[in-house]
Protein backbone atom coordinates (compact mmCIF):
# COMPACT_ATOMS: atom_id res chain seq x y z
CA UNK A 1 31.99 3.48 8.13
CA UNK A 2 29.61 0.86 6.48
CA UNK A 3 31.66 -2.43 5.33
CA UNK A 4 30.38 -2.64 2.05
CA UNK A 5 30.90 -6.49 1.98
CA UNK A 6 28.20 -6.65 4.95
CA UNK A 7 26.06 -4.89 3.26
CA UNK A 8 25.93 -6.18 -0.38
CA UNK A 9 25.70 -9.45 1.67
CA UNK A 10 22.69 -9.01 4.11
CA UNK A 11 21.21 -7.09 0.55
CA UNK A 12 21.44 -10.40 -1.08
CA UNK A 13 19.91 -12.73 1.74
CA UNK A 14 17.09 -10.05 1.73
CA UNK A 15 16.50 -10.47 -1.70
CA UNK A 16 16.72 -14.21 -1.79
CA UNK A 17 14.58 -14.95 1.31
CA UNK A 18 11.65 -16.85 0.13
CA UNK A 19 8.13 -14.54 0.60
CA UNK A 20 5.74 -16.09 3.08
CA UNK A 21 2.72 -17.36 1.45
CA UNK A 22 -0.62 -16.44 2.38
CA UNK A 23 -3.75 -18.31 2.50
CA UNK A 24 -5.88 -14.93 2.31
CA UNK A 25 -6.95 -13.55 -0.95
CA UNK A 26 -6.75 -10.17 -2.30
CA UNK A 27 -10.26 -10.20 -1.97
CA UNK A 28 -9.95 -11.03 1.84
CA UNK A 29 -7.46 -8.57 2.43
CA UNK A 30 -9.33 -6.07 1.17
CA UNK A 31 -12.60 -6.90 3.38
CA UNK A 32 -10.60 -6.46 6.53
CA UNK A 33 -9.06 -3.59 5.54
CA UNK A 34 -12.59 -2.02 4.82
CA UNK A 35 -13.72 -3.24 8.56
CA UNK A 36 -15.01 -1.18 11.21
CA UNK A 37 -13.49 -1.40 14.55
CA UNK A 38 -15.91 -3.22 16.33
CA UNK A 39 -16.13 -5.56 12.99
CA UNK A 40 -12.69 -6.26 13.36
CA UNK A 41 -12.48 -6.62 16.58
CA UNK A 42 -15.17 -9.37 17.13
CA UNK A 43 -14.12 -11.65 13.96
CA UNK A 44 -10.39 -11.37 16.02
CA UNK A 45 -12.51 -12.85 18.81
CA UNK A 46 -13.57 -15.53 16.83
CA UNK A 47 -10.31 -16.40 15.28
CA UNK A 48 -8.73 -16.85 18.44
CA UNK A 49 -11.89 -18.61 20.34
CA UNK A 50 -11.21 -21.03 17.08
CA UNK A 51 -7.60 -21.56 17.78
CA UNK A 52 -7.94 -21.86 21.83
CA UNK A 53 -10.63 -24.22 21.05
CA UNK A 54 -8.33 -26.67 19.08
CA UNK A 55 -9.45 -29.40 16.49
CA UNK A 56 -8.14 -27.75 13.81
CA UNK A 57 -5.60 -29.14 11.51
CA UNK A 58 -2.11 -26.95 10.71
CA UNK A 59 -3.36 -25.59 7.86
CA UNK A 60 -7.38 -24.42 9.31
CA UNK A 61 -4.56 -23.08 12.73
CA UNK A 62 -2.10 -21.00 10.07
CA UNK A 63 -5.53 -19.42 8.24
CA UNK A 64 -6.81 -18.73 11.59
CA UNK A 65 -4.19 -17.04 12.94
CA UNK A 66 -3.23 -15.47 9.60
CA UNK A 67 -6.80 -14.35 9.86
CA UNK A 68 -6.37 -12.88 13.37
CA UNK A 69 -3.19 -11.01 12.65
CA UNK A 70 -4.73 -8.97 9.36
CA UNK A 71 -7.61 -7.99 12.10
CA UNK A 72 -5.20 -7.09 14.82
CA UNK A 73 -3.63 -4.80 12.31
CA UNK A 74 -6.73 -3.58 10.85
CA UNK A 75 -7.87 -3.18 15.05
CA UNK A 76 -4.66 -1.13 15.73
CA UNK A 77 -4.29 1.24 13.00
CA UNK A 78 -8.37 2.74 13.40
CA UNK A 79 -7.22 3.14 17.15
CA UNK A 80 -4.14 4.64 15.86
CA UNK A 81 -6.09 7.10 13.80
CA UNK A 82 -8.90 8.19 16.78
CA UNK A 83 -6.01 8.31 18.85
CA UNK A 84 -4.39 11.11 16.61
CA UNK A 85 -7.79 13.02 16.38
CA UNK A 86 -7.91 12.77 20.27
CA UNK A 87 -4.31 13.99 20.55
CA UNK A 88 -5.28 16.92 18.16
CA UNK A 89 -8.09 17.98 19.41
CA UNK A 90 -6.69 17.90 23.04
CA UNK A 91 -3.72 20.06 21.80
CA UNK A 92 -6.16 22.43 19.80
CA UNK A 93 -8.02 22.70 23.01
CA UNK A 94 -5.02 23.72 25.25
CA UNK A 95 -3.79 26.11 22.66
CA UNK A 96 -7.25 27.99 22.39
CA UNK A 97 -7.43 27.82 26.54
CA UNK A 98 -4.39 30.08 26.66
CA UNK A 99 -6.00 32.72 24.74
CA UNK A 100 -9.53 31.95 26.02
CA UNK A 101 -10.05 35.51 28.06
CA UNK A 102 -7.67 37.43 26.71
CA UNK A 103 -8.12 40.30 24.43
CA UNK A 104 -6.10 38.33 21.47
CA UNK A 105 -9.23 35.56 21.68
CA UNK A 106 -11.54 38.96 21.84
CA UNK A 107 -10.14 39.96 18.49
């Protein structure tokens, strides 16, 4: 059973936690999320090369690393996706290699 008190509590601290603000645009955003892989992954490259390197003041470190997280995501969900296809194809392949042979595939 759910305490109800709990909940309308952790419901309200949800609700009330400030949202994290971003120094990418909409515009940004939408540029990674349009990236090829290897696009992707070489401007994460450079992000981090950039913060490793040091110089940078908090604010150029937060963009950089804001910038690097949006193409780590961007990075993992296309490998995500070919990693489906793979999956599917493999399975299509094993389910046509039982019948491959037989008189069912002959059919």
């Amino acid at each position: 059973m759910t305490d109800k008190t709990t909940t309308d509590a952790t419901d309200t601290e949800t609700a009330a936690a400030p949202a994290v603000a971003s120094s990418l645009t909409d515009a940004e955003r939408e540029a990674i999320a349009q990236m090829p892989y290897e696009e992707a992954r070489d401007k994460l490259i450079q992000a981090v090369q950039a913060l490793e390197a040091g110089g940078l003041n908090l604010d150029q470190s937060m963009r950089q690393w804001e910038i690097g997280e949006a193409l780590a995501r961007r990075a993992q969900t296309l490998l995500g996706e070919v990693r489906a296809k793979l999956d599917a194809a493999q399975a299509e392949q094993a389910a046509s290699a039982q019948t491959a042979g037989t008189q069912s595939n002959l059919d």
